[in-house]
PDB file of N, CA and C in Angstrom:
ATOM      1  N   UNK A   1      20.373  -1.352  -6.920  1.00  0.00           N
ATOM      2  CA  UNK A   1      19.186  -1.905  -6.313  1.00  0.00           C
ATOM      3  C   UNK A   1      17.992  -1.013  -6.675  1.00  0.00           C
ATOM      4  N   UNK A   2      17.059  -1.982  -7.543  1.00  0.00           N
ATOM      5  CA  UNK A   2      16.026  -0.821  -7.236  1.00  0.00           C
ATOM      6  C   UNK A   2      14.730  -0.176  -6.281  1.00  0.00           C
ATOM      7  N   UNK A   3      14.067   0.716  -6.369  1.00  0.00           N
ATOM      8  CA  UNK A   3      13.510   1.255  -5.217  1.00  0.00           C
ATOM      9  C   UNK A   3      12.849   0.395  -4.791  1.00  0.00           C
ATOM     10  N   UNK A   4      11.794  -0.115  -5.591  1.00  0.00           N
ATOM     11  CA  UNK A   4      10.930  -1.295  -4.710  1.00  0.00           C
ATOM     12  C   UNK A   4      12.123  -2.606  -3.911  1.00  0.00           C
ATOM     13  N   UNK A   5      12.926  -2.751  -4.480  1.00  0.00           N
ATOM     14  CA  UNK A   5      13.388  -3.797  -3.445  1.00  0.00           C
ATOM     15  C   UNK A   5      14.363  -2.820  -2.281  1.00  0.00           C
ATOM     16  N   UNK A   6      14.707  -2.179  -2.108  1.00  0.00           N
ATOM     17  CA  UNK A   6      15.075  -1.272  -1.535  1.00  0.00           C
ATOM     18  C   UNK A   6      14.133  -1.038  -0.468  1.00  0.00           C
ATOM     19  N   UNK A   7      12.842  -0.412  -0.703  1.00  0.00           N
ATOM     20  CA  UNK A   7      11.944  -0.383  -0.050  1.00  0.00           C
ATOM     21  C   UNK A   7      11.411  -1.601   1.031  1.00  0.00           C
ATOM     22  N   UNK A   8      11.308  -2.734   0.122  1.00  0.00           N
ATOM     23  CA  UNK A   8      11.244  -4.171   0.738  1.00  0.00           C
ATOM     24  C   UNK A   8      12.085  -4.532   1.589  1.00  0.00           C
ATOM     25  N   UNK A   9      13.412  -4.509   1.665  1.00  0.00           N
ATOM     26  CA  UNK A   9      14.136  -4.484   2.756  1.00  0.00           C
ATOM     27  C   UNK A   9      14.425  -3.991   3.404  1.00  0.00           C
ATOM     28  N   UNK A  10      13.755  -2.438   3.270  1.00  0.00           N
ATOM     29  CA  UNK A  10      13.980  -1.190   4.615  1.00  0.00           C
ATOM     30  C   UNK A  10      12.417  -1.696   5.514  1.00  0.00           C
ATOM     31  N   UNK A  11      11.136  -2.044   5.020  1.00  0.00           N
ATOM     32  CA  UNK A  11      10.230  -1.975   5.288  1.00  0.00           C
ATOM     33  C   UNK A  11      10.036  -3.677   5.988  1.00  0.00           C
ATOM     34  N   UNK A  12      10.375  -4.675   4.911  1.00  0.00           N
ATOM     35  CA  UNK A  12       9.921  -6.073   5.816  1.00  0.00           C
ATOM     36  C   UNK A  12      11.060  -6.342   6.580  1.00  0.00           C
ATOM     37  N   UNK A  13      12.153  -6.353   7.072  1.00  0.00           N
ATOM     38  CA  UNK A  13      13.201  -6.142   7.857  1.00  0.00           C
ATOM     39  C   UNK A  13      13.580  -7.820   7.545  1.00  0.00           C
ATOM     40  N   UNK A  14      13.641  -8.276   6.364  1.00  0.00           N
ATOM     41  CA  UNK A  14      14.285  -9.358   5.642  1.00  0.00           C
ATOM     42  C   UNK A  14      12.700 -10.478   5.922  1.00  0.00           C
ATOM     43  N   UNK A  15      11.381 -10.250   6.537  1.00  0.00           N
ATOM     44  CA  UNK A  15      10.390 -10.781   6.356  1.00  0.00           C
ATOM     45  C   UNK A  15       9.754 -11.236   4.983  1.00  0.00           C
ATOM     46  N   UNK A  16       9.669 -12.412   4.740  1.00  0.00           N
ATOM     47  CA  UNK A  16       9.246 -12.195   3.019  1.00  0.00           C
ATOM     48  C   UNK A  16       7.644 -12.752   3.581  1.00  0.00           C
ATOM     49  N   UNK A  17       7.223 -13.111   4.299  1.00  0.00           N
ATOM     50  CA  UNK A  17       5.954 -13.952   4.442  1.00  0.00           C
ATOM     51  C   UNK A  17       5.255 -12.946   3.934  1.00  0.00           C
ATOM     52  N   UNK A  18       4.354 -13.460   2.753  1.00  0.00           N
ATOM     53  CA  UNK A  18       3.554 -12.629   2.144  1.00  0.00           C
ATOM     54  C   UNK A  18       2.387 -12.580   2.129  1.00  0.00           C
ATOM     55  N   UNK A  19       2.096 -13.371   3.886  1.00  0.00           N
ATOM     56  CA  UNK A  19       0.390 -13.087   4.415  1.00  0.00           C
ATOM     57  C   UNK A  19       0.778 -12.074   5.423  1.00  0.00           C
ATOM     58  N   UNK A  20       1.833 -11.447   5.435  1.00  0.00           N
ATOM     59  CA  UNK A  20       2.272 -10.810   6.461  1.00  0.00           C
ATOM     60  C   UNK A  20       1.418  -8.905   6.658  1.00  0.00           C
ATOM     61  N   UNK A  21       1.070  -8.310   7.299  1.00  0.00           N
ATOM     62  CA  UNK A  21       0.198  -7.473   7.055  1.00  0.00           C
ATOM     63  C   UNK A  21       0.747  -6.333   6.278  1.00  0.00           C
ATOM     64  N   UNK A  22       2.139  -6.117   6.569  1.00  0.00           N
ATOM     65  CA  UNK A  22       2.631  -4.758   6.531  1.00  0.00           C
ATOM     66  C   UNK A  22       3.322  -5.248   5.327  1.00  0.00           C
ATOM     67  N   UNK A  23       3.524  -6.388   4.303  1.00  0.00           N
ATOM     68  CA  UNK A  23       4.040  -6.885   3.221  1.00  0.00           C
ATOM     69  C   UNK A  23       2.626  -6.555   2.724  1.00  0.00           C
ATOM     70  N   UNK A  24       1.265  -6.874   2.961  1.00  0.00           N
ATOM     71  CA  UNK A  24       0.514  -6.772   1.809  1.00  0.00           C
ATOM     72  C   UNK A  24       0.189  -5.487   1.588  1.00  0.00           C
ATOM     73  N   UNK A  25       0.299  -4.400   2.721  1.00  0.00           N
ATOM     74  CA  UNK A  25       0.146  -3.228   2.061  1.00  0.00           C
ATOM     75  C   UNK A  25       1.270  -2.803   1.359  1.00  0.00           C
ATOM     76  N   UNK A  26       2.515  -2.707   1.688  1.00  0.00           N
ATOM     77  CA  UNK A  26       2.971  -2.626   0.810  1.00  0.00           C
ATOM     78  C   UNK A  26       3.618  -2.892  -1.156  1.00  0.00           C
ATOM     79  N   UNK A  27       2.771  -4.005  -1.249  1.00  0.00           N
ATOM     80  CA  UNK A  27       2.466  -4.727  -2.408  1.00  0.00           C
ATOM     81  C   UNK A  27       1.168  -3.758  -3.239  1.00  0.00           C
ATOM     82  N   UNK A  28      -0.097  -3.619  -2.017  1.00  0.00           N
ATOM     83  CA  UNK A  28      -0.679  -3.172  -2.769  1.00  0.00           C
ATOM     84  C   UNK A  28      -0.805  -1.667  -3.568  1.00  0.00           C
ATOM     85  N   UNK A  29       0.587  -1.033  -2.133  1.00  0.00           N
ATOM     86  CA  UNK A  29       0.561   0.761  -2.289  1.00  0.00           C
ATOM     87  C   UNK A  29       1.378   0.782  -3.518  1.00  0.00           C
ATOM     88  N   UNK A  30       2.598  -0.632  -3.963  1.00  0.00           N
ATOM     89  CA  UNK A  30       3.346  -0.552  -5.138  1.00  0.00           C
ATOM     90  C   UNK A  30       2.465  -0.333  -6.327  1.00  0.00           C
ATOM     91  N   UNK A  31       1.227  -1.297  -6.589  1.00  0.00           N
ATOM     92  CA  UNK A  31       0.393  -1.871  -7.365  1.00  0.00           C
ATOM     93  C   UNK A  31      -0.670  -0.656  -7.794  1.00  0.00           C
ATOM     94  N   UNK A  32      -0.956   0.360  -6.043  1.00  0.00           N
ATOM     95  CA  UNK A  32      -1.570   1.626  -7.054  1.00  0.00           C
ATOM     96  C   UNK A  32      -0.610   2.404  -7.481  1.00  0.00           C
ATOM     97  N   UNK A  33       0.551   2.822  -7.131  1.00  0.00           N
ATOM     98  CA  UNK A  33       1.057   3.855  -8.063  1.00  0.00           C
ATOM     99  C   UNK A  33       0.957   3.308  -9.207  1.00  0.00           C
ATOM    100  N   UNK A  34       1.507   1.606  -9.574  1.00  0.00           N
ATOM    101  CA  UNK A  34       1.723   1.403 -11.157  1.00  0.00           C
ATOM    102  C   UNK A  34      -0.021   1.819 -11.844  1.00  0.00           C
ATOM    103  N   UNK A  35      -0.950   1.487 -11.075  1.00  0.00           N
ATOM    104  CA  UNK A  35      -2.237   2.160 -11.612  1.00  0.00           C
ATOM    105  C   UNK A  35      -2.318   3.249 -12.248  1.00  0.00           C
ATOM    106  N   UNK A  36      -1.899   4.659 -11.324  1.00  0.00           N
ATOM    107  CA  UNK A  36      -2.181   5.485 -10.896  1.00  0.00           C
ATOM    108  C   UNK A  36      -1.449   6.205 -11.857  1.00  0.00           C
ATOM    109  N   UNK A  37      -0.049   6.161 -12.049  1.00  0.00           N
ATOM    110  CA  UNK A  37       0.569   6.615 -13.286  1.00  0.00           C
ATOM    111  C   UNK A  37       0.220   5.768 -14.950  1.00  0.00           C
ATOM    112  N   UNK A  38      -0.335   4.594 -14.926  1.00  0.00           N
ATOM    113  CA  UNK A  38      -1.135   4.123 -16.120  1.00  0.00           C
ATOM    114  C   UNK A  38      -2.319   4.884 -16.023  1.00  0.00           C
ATOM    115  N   UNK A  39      -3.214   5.557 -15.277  1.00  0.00           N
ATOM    116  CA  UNK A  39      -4.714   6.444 -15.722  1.00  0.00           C
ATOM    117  C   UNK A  39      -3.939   7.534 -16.559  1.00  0.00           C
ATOM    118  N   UNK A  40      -2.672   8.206 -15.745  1.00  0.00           N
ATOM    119  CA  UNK A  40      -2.373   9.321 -16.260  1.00  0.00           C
ATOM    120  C   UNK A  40      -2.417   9.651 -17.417  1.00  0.00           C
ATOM    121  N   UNK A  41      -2.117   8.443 -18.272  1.00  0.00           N
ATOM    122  CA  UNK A  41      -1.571   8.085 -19.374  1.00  0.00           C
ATOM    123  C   UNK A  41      -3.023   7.935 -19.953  1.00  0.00           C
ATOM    124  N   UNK A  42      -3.760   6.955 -19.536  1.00  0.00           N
ATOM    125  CA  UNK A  42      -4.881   6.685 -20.531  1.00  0.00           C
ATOM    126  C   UNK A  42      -5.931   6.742 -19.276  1.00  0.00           C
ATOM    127  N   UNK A  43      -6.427   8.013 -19.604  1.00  0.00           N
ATOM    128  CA  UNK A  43      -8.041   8.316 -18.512  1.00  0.00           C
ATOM    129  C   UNK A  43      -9.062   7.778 -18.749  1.00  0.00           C
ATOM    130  N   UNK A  44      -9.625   7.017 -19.693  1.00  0.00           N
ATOM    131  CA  UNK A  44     -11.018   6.284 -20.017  1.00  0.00           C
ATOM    132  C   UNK A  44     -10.738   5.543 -19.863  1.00  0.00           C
ATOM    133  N   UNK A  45      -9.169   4.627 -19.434  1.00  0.00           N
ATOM    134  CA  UNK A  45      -9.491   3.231 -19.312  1.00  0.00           C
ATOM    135  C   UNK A  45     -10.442   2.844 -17.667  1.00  0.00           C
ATOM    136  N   UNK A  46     -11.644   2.596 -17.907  1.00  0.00           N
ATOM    137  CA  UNK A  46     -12.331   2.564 -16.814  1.00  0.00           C
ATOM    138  C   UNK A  46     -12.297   1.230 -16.029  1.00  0.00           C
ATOM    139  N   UNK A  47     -12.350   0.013 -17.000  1.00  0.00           N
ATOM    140  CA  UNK A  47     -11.448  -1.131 -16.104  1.00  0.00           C
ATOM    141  C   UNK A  47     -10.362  -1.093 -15.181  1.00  0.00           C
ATOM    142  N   UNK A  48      -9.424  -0.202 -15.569  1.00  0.00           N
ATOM    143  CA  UNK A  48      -8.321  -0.134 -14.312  1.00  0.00           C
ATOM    144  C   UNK A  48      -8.032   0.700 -13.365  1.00  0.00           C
ATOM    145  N   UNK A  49      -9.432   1.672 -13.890  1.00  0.00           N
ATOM    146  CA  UNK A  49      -9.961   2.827 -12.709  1.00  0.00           C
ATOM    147  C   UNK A  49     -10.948   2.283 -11.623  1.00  0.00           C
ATOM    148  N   UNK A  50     -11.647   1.036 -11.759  1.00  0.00           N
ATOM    149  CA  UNK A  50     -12.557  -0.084 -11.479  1.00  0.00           C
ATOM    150  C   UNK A  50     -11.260  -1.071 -10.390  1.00  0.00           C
ATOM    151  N   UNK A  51     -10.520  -1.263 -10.706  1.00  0.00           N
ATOM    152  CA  UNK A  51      -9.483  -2.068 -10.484  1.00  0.00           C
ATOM    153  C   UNK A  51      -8.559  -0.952  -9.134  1.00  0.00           C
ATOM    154  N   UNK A  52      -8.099  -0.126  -9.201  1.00  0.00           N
ATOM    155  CA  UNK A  52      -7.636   0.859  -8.472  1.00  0.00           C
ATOM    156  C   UNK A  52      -8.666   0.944  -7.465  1.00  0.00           C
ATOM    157  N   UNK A  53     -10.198   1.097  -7.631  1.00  0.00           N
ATOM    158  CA  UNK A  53     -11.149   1.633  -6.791  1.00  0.00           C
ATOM    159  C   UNK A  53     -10.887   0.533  -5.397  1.00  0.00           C
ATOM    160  N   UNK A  54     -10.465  -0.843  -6.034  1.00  0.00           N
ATOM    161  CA  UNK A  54     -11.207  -1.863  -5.262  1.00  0.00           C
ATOM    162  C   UNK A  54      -9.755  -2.244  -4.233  1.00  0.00           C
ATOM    163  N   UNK A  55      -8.648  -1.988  -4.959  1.00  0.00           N
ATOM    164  CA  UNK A  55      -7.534  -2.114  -4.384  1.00  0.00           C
ATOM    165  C   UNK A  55      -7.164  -0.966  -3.380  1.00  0.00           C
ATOM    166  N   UNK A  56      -7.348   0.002  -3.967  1.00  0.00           N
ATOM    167  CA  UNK A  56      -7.843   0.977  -2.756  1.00  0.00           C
ATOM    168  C   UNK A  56      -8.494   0.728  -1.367  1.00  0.00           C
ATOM    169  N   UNK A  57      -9.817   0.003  -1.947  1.00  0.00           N
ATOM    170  CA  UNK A  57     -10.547  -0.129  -0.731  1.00  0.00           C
ATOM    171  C   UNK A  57      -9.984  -1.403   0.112  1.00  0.00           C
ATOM    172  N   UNK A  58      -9.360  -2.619  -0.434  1.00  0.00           N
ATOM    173  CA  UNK A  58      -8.230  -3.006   0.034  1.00  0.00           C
ATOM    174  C   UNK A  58      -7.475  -3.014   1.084  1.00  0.00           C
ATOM    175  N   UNK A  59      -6.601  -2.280   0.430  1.00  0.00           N
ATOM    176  CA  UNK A  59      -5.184  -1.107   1.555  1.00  0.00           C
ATOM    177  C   UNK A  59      -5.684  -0.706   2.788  1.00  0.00           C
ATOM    178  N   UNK A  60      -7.130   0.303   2.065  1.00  0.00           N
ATOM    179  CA  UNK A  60      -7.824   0.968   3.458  1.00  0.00           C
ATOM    180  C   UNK A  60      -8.261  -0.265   4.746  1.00  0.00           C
ATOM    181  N   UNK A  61      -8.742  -1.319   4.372  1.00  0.00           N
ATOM    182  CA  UNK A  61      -9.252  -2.358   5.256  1.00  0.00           C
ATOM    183  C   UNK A  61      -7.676  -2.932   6.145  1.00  0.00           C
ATOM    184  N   UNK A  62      -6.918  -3.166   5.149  1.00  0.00           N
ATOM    185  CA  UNK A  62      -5.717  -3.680   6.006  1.00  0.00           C
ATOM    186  C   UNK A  62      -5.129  -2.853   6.704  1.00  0.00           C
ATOM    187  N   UNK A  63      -5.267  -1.591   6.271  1.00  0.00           N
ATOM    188  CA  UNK A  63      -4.345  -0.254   7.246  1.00  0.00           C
ATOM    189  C   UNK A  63      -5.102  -0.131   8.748  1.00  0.00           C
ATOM    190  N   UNK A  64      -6.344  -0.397   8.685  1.00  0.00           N
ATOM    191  CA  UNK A  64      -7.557  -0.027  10.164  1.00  0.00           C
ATOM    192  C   UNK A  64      -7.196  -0.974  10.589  1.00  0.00           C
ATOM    193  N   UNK A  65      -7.020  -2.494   9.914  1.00  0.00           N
ATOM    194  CA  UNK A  65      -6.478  -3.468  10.677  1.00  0.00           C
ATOM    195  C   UNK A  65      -5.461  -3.468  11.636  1.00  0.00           C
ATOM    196  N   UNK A  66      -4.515  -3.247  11.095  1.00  0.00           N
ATOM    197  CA  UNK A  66      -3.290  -3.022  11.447  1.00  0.00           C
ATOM    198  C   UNK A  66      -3.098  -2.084  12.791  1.00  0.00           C
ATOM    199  N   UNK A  67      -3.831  -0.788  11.765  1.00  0.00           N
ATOM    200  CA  UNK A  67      -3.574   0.474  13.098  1.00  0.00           C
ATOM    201  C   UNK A  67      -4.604   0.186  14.259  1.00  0.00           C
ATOM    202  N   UNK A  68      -5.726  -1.617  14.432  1.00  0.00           N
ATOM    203  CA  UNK A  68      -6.114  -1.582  15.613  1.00  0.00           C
ATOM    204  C   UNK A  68      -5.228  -2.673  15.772  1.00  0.00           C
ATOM    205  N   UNK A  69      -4.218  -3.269  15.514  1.00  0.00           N
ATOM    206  CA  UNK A  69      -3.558  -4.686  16.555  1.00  0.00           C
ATOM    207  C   UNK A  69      -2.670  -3.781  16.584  1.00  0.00           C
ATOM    208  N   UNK A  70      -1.472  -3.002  15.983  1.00  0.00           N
ATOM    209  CA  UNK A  70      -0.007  -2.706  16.351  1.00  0.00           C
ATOM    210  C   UNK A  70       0.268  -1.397  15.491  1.00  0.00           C
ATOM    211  N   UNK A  71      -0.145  -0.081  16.252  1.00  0.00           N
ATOM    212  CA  UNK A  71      -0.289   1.554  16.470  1.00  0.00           C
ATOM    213  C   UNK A  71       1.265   2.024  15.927  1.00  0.00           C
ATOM    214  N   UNK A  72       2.482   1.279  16.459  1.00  0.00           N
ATOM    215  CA  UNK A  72       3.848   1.891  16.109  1.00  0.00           C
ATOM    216  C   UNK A  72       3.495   1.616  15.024  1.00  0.00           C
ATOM    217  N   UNK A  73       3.612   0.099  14.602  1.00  0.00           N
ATOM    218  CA  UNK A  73       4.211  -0.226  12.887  1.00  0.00           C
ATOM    219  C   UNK A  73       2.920   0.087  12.125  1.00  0.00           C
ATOM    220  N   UNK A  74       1.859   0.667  12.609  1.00  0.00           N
ATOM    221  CA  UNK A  74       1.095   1.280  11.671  1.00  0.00           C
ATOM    222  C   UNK A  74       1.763   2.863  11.224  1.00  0.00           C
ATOM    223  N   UNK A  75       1.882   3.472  12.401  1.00  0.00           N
ATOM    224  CA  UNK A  75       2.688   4.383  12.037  1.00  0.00           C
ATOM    225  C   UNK A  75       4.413   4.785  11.168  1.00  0.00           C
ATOM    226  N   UNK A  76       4.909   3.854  11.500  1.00  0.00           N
ATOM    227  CA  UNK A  76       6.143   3.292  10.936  1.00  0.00           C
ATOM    228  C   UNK A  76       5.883   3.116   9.371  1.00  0.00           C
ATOM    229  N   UNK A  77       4.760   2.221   9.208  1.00  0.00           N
ATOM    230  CA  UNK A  77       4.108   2.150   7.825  1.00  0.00           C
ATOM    231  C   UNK A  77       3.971   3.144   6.936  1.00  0.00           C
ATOM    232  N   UNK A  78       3.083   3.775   7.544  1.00  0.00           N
ATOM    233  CA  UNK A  78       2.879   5.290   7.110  1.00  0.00           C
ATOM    234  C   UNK A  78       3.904   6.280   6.618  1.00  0.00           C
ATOM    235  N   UNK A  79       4.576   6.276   7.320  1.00  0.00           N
ATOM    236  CA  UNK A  79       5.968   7.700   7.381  1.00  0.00           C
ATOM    237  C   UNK A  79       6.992   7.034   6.267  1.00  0.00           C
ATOM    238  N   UNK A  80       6.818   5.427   6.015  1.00  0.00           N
ATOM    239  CA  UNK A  80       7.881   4.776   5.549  1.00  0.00           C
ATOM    240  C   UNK A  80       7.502   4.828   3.727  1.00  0.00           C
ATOM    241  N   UNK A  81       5.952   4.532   3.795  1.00  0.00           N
ATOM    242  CA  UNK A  81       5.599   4.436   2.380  1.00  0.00           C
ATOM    243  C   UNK A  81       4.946   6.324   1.766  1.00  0.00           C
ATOM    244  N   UNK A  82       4.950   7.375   2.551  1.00  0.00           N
ATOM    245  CA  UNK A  82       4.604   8.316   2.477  1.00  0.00           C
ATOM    246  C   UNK A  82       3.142   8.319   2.465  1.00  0.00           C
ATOM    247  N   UNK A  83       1.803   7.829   2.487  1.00  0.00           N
ATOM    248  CA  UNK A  83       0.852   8.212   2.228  1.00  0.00           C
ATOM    249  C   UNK A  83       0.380   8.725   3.591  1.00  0.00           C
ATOM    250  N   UNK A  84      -1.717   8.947   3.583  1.00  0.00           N
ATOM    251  CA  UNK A  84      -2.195   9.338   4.179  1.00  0.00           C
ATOM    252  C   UNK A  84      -2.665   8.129   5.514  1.00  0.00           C
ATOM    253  N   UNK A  85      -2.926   8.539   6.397  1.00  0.00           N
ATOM    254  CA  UNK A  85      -3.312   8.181   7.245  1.00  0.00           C
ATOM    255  C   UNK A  85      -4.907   7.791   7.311  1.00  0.00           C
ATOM    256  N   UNK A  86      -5.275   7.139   8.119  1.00  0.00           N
ATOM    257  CA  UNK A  86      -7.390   6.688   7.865  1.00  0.00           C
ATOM    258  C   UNK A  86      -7.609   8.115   8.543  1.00  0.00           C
ATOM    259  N   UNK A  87      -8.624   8.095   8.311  1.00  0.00           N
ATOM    260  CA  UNK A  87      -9.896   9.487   8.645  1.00  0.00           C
ATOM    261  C   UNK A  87      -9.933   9.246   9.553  1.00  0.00           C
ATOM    262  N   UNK A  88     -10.420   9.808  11.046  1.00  0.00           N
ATOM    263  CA  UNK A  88     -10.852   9.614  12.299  1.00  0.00           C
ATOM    264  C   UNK A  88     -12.341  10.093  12.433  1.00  0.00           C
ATOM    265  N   UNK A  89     -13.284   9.915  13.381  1.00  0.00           N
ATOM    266  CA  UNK A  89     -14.384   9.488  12.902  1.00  0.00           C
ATOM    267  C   UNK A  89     -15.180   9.934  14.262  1.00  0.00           C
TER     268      UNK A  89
END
């Protein structure tokens, strides 16, 4: 099995609805690493550094979402996909 589906079924708990909140971040946190290790590779490509920026900003909108309707599975989210948490303010 590989990690992303692995991931998908530790994380959507057999949920596939893919307006689902905690499915689209996770789609999109898949979508920057594949970015993120393609800059590595080629740093001037500025289209998909353009592309990363916006998907980024993205993630960030659905994560505040999230962490204001339902605080566990925001957190759950978090610890599950490893990243950072929003800024507090």
């Amino acid at each position: 099995m590989k990690k992303q589906e692995y991931m998908d079924a530790q994380l959507l708990s057999g949920n596939k609805n893919t307006g689902f909140t905690v499915s689209q971040i996770y789609y999109s946190t898949y979508q920057v690493s594949k970015l993120t290790s393609h800059l590595e590779v080629h740093p001037k490509d500025y289209s998909s550094q353009l592309g990363l920026w916006k998907l980024l900003g993205k993630r960030r909108r659905l994560l505040t979402y999230l962490s204001n309707t339902n605080t566990g599975l925001y957190m759950k989210v978090l610890k599950k996909l490893g990243i950072r948490g929003l800024k507090v303010r």
